[in-house]
PDB file of N, CA and C in Angstrom:
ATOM      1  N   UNK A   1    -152.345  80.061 -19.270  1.00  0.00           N
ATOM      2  CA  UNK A   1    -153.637  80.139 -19.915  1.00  0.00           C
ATOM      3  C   UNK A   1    -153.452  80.780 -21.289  1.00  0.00           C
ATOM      4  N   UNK A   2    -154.169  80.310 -22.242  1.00  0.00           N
ATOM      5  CA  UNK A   2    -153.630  80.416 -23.469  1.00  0.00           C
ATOM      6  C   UNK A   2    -154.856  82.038 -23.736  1.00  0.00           C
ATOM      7  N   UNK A   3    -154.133  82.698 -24.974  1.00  0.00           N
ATOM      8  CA  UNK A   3    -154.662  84.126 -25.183  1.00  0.00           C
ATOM      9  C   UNK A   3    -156.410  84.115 -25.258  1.00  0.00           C
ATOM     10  N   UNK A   4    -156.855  83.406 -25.747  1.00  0.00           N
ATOM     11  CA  UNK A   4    -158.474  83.119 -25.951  1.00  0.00           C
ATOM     12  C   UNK A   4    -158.913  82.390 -24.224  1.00  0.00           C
ATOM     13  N   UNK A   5    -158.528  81.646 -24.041  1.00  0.00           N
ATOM     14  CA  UNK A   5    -158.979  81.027 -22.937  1.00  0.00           C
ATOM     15  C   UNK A   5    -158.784  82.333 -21.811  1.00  0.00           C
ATOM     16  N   UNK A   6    -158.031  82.800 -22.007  1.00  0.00           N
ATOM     17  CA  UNK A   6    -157.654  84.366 -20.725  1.00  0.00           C
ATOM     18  C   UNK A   6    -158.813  85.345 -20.894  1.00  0.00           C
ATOM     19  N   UNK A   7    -158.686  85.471 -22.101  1.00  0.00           N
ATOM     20  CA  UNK A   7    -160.081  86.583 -22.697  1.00  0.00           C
ATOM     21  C   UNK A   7    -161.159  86.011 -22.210  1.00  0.00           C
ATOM     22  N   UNK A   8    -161.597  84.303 -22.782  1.00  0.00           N
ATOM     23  CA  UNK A   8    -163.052  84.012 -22.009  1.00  0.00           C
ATOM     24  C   UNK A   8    -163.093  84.095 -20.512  1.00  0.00           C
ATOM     25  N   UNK A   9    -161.990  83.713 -20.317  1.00  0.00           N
ATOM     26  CA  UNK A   9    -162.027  83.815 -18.429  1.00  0.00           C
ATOM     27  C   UNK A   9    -162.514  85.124 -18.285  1.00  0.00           C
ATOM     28  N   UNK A  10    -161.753  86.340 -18.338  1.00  0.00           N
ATOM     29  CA  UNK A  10    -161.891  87.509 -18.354  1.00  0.00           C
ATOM     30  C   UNK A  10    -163.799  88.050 -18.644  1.00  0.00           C
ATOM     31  N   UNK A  11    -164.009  87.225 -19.244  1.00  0.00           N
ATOM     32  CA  UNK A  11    -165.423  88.188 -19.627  1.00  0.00           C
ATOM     33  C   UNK A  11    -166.233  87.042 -18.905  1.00  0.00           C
ATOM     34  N   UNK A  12    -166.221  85.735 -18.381  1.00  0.00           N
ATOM     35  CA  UNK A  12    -167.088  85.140 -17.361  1.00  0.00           C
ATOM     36  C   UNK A  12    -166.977  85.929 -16.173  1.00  0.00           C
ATOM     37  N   UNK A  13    -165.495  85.977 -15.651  1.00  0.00           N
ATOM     38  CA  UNK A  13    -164.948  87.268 -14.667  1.00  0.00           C
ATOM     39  C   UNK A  13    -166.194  87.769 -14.062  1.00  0.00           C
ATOM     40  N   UNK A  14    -166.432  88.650 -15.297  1.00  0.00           N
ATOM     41  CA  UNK A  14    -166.879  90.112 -15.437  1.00  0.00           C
ATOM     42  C   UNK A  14    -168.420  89.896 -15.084  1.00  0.00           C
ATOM     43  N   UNK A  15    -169.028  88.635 -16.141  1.00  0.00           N
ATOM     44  CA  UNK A  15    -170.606  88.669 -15.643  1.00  0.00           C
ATOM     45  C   UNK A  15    -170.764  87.687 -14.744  1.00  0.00           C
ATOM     46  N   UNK A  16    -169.778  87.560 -13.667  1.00  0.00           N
ATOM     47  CA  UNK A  16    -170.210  85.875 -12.262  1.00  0.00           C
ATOM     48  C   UNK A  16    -170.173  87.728 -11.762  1.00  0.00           C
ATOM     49  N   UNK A  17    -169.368  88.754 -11.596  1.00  0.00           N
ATOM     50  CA  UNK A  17    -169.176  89.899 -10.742  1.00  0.00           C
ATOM     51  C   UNK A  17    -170.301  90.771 -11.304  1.00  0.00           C
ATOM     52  N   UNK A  18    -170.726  90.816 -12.339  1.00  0.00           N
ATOM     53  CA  UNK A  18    -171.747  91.789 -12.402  1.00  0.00           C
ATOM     54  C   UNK A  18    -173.334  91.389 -11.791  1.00  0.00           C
ATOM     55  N   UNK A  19    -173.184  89.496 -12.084  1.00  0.00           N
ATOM     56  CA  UNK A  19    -174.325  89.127 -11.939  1.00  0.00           C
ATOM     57  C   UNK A  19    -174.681  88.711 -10.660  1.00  0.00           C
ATOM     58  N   UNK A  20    -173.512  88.625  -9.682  1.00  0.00           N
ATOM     59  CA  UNK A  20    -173.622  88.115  -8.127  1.00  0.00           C
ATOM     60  C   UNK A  20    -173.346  89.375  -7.186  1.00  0.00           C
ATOM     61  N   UNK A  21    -172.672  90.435  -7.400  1.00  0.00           N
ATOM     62  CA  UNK A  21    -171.495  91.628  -6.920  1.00  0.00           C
ATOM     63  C   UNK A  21    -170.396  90.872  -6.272  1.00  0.00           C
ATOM     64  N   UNK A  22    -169.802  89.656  -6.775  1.00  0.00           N
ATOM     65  CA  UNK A  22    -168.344  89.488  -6.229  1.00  0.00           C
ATOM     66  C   UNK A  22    -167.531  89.892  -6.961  1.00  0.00           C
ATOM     67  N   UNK A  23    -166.718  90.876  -6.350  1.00  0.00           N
ATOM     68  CA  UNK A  23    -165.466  91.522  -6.825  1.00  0.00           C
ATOM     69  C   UNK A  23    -164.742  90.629  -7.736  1.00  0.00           C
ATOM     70  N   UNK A  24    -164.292  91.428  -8.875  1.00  0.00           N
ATOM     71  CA  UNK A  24    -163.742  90.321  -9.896  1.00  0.00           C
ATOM     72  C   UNK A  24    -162.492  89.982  -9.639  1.00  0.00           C
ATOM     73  N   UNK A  25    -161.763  90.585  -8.114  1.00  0.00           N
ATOM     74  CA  UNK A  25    -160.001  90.208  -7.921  1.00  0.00           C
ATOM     75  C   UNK A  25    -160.605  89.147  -7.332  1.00  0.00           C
ATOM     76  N   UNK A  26    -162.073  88.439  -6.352  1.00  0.00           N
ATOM     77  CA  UNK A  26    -162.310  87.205  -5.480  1.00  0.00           C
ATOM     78  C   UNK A  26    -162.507  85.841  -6.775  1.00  0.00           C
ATOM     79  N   UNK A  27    -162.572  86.465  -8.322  1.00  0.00           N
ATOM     80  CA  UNK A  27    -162.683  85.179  -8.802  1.00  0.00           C
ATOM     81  C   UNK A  27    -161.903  84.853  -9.989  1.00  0.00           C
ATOM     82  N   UNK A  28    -161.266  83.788  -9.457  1.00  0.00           N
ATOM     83  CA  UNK A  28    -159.977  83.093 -10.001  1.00  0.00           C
ATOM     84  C   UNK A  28    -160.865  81.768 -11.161  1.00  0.00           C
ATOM     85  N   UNK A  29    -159.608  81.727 -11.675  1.00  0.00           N
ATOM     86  CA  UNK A  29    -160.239  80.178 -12.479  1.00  0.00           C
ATOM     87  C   UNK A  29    -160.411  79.101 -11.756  1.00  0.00           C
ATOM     88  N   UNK A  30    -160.090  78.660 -10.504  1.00  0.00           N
ATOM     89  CA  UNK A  30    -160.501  77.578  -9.529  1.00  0.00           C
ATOM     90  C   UNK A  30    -161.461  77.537  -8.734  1.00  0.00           C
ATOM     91  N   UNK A  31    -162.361  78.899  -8.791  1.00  0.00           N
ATOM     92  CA  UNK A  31    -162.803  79.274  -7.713  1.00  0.00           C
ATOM     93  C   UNK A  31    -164.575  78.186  -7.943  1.00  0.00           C
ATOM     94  N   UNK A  32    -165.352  78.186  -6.752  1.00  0.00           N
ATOM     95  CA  UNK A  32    -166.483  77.380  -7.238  1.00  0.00           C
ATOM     96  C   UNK A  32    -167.433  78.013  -7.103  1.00  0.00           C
ATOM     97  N   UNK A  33    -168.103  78.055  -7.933  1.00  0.00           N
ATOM     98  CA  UNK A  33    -169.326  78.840  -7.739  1.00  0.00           C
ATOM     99  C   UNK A  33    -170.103  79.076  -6.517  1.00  0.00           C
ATOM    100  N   UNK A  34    -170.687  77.584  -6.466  1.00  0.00           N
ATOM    101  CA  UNK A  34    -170.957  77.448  -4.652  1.00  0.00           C
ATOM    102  C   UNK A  34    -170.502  77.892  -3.523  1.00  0.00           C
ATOM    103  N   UNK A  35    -169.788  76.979  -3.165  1.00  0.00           N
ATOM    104  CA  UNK A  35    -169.051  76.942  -2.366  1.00  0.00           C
ATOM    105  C   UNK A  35    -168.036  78.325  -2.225  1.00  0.00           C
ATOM    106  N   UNK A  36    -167.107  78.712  -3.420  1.00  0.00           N
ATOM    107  CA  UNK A  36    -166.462  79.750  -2.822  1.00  0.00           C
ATOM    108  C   UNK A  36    -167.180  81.185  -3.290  1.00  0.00           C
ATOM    109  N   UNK A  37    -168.008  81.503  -4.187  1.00  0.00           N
ATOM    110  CA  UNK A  37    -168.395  82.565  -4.791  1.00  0.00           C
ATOM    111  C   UNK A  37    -170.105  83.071  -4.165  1.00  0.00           C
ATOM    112  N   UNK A  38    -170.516  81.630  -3.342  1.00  0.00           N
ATOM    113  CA  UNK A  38    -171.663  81.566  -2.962  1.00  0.00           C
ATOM    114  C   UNK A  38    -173.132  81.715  -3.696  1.00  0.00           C
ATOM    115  N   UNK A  39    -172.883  81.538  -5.020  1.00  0.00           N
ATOM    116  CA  UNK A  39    -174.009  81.531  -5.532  1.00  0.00           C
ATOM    117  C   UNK A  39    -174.876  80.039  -5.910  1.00  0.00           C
ATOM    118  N   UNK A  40    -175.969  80.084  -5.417  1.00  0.00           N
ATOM    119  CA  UNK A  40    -176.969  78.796  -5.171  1.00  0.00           C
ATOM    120  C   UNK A  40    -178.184  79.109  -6.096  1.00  0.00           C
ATOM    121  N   UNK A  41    -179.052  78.238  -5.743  1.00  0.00           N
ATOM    122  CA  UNK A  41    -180.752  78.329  -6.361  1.00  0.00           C
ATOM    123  C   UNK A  41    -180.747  79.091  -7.475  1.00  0.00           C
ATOM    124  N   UNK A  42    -181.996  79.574  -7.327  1.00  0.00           N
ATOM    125  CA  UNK A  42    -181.967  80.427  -8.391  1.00  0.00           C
ATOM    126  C   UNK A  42    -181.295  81.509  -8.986  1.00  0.00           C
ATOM    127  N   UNK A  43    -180.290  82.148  -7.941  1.00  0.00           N
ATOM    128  CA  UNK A  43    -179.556  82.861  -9.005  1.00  0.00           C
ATOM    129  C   UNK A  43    -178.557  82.254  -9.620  1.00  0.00           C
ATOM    130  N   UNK A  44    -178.342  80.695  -9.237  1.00  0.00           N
ATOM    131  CA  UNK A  44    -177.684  80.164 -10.347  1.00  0.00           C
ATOM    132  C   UNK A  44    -177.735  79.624 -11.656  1.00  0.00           C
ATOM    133  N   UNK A  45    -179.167  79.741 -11.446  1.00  0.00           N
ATOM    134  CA  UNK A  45    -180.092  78.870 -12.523  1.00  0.00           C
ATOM    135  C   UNK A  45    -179.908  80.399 -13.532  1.00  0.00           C
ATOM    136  N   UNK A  46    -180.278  81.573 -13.162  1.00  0.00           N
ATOM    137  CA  UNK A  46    -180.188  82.806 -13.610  1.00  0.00           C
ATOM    138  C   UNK A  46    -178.991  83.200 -14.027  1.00  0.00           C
ATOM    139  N   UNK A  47    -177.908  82.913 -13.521  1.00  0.00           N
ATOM    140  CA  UNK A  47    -176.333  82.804 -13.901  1.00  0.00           C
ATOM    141  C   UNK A  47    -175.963  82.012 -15.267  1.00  0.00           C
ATOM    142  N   UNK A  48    -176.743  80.566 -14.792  1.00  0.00           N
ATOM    143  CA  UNK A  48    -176.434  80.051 -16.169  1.00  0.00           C
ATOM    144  C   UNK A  48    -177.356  80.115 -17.225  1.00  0.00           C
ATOM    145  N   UNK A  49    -178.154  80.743 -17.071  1.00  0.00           N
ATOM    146  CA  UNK A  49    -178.864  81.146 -18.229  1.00  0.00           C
ATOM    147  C   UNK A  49    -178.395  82.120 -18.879  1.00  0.00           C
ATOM    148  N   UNK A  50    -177.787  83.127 -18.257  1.00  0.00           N
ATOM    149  CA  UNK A  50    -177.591  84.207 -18.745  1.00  0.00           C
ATOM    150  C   UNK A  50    -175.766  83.927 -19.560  1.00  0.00           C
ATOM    151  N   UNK A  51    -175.280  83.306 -18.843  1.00  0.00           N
ATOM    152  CA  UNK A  51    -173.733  82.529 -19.205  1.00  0.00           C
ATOM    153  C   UNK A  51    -173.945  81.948 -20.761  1.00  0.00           C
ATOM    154  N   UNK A  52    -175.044  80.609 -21.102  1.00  0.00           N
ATOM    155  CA  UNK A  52    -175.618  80.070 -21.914  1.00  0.00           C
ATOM    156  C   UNK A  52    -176.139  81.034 -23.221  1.00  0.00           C
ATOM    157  N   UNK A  53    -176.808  82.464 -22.691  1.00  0.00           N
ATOM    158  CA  UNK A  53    -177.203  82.980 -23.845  1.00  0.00           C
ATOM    159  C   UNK A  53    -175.939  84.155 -24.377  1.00  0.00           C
ATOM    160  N   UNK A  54    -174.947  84.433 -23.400  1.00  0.00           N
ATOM    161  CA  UNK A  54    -173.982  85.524 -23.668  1.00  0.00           C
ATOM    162  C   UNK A  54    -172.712  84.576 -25.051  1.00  0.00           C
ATOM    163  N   UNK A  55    -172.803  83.160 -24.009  1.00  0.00           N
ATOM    164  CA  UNK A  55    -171.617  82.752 -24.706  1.00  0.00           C
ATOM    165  C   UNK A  55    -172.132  81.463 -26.094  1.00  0.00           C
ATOM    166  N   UNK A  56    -173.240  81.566 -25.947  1.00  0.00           N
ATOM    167  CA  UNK A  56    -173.921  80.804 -27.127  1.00  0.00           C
ATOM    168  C   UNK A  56    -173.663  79.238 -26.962  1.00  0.00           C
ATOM    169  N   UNK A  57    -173.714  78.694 -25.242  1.00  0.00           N
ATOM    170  CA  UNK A  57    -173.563  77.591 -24.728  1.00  0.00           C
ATOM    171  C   UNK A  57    -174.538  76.400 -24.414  1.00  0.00           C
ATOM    172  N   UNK A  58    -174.768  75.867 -25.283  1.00  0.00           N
ATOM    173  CA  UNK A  58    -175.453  74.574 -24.982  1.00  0.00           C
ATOM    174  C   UNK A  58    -175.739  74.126 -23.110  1.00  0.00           C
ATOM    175  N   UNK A  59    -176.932  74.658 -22.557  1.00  0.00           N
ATOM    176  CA  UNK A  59    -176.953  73.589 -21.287  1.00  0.00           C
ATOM    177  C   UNK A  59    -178.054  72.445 -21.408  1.00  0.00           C
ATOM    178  N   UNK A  60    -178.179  72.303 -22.325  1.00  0.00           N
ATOM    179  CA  UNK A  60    -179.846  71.378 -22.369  1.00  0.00           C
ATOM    180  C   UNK A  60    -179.242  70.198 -21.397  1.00  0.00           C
ATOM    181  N   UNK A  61    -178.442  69.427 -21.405  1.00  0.00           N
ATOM    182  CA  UNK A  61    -178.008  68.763 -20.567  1.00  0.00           C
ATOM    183  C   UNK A  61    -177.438  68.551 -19.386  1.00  0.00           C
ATOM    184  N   UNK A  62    -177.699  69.787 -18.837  1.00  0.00           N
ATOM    185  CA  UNK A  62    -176.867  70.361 -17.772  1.00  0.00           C
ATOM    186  C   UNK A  62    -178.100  70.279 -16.378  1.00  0.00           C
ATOM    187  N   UNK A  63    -178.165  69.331 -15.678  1.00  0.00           N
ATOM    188  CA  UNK A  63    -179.101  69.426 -14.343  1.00  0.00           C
ATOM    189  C   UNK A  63    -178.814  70.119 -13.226  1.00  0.00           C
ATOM    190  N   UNK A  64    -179.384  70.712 -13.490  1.00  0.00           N
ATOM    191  CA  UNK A  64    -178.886  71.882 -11.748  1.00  0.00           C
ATOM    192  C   UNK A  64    -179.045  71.616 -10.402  1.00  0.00           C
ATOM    193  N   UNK A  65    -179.665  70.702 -10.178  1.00  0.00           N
ATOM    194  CA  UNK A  65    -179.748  70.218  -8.789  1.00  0.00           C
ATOM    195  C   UNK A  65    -178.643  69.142  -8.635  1.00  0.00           C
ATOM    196  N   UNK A  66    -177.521  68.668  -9.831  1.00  0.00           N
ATOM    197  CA  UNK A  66    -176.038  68.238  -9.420  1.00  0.00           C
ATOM    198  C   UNK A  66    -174.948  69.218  -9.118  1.00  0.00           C
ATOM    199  N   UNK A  67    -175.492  70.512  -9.807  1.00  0.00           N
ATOM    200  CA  UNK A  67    -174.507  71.272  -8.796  1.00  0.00           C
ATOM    201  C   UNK A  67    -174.933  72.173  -8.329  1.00  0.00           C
ATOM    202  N   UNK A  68    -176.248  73.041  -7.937  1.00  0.00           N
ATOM    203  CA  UNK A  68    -176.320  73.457  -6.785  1.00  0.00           C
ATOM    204  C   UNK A  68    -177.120  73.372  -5.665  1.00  0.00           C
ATOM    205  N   UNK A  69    -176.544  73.765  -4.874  1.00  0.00           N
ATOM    206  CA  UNK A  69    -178.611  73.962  -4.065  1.00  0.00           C
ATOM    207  C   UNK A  69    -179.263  74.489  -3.735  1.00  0.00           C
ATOM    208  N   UNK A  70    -180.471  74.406  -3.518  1.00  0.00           N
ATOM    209  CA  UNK A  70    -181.552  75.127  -3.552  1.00  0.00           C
ATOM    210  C   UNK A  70    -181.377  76.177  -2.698  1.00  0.00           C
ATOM    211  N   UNK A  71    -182.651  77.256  -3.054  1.00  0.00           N
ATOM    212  CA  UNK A  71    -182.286  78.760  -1.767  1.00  0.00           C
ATOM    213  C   UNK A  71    -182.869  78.488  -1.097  1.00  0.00           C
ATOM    214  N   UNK A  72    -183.166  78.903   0.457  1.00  0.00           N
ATOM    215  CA  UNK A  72    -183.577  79.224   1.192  1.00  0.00           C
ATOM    216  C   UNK A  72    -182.671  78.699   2.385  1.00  0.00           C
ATOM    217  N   UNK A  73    -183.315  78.217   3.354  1.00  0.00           N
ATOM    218  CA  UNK A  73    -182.942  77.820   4.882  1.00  0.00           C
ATOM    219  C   UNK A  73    -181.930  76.613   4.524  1.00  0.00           C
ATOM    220  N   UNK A  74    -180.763  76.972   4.858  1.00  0.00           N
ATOM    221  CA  UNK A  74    -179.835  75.971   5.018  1.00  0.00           C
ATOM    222  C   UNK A  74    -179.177  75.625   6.341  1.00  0.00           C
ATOM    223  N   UNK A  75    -179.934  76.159   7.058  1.00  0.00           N
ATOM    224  CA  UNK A  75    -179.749  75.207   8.716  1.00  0.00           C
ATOM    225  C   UNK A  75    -180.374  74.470   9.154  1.00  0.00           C
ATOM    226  N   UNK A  76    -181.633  74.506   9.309  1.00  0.00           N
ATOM    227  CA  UNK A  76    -182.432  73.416   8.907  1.00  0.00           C
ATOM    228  C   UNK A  76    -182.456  72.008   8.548  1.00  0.00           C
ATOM    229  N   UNK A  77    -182.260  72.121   7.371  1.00  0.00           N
ATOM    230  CA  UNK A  77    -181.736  70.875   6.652  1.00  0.00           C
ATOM    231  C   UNK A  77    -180.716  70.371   7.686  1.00  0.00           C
ATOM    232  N   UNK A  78    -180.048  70.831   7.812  1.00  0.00           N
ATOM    233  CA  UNK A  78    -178.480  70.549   8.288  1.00  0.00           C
ATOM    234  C   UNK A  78    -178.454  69.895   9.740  1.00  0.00           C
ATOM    235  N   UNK A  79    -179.149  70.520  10.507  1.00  0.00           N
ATOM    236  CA  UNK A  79    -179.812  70.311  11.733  1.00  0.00           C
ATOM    237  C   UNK A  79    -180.466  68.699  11.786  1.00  0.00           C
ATOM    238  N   UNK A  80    -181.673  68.989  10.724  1.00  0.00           N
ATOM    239  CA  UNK A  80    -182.294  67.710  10.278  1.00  0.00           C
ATOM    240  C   UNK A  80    -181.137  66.194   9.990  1.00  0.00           C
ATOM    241  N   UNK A  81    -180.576  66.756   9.432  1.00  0.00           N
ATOM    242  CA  UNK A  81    -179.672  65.985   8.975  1.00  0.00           C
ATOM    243  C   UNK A  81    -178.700  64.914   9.649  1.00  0.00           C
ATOM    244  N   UNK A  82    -178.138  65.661  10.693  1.00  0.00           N
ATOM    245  CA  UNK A  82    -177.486  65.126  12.264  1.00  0.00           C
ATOM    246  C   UNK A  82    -178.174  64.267  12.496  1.00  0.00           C
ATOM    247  N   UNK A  83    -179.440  63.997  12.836  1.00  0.00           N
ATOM    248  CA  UNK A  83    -180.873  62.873  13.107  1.00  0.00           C
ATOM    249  C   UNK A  83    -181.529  62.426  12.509  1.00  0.00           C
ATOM    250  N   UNK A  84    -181.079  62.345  11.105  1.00  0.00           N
ATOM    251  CA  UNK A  84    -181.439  61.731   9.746  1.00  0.00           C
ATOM    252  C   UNK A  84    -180.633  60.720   9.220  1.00  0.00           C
ATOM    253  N   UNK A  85    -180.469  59.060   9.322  1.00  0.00           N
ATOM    254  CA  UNK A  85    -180.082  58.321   8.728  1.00  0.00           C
ATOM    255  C   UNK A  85    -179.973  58.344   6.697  1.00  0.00           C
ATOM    256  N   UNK A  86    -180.502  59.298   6.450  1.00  0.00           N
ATOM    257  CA  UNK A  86    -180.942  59.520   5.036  1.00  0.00           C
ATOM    258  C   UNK A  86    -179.571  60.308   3.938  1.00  0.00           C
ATOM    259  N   UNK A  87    -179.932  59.300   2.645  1.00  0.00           N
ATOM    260  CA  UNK A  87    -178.075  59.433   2.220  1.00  0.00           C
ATOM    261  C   UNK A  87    -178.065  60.928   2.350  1.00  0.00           C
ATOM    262  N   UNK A  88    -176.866  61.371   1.997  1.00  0.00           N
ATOM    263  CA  UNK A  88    -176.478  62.586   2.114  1.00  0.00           C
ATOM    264  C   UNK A  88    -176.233  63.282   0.061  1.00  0.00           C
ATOM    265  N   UNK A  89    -176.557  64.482  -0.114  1.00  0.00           N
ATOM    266  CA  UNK A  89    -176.679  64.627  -1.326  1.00  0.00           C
ATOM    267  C   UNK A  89    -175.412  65.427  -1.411  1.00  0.00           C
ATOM    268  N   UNK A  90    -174.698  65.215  -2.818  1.00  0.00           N
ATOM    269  CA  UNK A  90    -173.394  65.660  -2.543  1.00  0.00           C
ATOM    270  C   UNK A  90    -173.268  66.307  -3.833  1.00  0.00           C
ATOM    271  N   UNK A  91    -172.867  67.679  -3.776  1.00  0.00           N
ATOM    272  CA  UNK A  91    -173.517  68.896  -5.229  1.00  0.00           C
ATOM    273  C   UNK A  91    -171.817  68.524  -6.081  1.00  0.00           C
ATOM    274  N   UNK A  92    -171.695  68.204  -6.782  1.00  0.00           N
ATOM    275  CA  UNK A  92    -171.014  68.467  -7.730  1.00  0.00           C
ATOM    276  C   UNK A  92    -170.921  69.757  -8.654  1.00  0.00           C
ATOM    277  N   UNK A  93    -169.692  70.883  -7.264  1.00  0.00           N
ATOM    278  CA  UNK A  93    -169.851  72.341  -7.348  1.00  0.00           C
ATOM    279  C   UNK A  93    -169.186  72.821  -9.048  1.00  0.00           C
ATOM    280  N   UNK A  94    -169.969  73.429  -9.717  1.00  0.00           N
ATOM    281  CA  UNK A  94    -169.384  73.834 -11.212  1.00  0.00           C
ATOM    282  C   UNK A  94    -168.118  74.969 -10.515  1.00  0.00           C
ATOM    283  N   UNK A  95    -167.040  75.072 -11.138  1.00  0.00           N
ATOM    284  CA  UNK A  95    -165.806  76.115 -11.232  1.00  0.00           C
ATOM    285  C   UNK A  95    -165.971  76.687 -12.503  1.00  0.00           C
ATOM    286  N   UNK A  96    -165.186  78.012 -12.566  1.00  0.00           N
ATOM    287  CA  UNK A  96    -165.209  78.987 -13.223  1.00  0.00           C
ATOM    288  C   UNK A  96    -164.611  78.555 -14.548  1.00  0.00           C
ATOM    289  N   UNK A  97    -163.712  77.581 -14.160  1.00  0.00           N
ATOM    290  CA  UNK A  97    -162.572  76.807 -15.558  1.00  0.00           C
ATOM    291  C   UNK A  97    -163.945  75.973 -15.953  1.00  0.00           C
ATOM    292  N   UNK A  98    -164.821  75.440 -15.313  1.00  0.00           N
ATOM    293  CA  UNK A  98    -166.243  74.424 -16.172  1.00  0.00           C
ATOM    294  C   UNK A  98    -166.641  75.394 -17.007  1.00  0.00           C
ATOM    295  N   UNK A  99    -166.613  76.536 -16.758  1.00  0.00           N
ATOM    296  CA  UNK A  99    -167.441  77.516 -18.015  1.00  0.00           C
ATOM    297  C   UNK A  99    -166.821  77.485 -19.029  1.00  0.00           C
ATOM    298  N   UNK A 100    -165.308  78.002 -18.429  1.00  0.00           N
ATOM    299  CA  UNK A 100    -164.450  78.604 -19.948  1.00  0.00           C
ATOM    300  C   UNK A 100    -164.059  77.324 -20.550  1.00  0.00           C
ATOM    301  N   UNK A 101    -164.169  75.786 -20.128  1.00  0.00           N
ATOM    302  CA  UNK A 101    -164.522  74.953 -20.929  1.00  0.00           C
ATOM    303  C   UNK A 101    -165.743  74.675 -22.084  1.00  0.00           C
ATOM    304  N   UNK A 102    -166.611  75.074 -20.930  1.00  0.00           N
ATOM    305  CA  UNK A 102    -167.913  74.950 -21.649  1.00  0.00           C
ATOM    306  C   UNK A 102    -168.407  76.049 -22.712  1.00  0.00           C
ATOM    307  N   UNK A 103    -167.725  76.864 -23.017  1.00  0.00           N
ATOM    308  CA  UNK A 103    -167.579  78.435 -24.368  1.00  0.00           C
ATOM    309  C   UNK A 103    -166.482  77.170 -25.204  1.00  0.00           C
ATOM    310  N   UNK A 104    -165.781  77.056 -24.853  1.00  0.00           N
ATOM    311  CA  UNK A 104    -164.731  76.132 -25.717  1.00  0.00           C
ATOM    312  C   UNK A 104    -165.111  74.867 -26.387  1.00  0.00           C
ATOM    313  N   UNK A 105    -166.131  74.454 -25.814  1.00  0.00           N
ATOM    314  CA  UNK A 105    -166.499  73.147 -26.568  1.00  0.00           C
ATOM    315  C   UNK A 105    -167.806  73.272 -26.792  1.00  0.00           C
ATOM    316  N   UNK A 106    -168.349  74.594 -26.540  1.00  0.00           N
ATOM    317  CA  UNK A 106    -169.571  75.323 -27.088  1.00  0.00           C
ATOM    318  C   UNK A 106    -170.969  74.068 -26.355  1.00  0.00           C
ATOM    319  N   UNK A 107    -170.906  73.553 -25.420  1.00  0.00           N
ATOM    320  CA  UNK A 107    -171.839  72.771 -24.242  1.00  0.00           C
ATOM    321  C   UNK A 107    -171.193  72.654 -22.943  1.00  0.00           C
ATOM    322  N   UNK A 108    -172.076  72.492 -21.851  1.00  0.00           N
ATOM    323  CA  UNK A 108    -171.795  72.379 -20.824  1.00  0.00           C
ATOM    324  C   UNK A 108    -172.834  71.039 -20.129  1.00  0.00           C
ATOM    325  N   UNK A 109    -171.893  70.019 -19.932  1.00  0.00           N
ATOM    326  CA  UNK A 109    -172.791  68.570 -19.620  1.00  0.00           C
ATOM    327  C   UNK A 109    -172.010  68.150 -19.227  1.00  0.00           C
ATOM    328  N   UNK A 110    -172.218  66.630 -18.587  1.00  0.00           N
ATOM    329  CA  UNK A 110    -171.358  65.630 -17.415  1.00  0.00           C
ATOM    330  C   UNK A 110    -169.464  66.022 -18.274  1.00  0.00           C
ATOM    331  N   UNK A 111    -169.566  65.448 -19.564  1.00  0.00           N
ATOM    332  CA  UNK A 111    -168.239  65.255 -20.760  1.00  0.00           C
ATOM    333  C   UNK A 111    -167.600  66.181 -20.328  1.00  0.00           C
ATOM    334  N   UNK A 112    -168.253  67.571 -19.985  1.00  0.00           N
ATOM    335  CA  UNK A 112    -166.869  68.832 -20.507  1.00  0.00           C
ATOM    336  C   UNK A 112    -166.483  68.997 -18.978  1.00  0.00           C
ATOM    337  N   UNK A 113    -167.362  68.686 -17.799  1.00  0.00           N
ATOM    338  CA  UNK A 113    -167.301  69.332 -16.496  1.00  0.00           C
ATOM    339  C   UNK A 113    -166.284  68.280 -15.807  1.00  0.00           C
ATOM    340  N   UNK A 114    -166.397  66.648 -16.032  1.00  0.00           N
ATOM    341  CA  UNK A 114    -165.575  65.731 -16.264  1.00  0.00           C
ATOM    342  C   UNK A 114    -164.320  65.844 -16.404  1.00  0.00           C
ATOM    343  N   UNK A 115    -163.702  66.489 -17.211  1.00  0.00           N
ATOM    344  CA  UNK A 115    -162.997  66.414 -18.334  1.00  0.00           C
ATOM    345  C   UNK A 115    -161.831  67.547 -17.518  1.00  0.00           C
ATOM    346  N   UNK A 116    -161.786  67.647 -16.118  1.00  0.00           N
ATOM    347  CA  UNK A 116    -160.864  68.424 -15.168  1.00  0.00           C
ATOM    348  C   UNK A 116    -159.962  67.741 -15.283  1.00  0.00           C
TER     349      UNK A 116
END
């Protein structure tokens, strides 16, 4: 990881751990927001807002219901789901390397998140 790209990692690090309380040794540059860091709904929407205004990042194009999902009851659904012929929605989880892309090419949209 090159000296700037380490530094931005380093200070996303710092506010995914200040802004969720996951310990900053649990988040690596692969790690996914979702899925491994567990942050959903609205505090992700709150994550990337706050990501967007720290690092001066373009999300206007960025839809949040492709990568996360919503809060509340997630058994439910899931339950439902087993006895639901109905497609299945499949989150296209953002990683920690989508950010420190997205400070680097100063937006975060389909192009930069792609672009793995």
């Amino acid at each position: 990881m090159a000296n700037l790209e380490s530094e931005v990692f380093h200070e996303i690090q710092e506010l995914i751990s200040d802004f969720s309380g996951v310990k900053k040794s649990k988040i690596t540059i692969s790690s996914k927001l979702e899925h491994d860091l567990r942050i959903y709904g609205d505090d992700a929407i709150d994550l990337i807002l706050a990501y967007s205004k720290k690092f001066s990042v373009n999300i206007d194009n960025l839809n949040p219901r492709d990568h996360f999902s919503p809060e509340g009851d997630t058994v439910l659904p899931w339950i439902i789901s087993l006895f639901s012929p109905s497609k299945k929605v499949i989150i296209d989880d953002l990683t920690v390397l989508d950010l420190v892309n997205g400070v680097k090419a100063g937006t975060l949209d389909k192009t930069v998140i792609n672009s793995k």
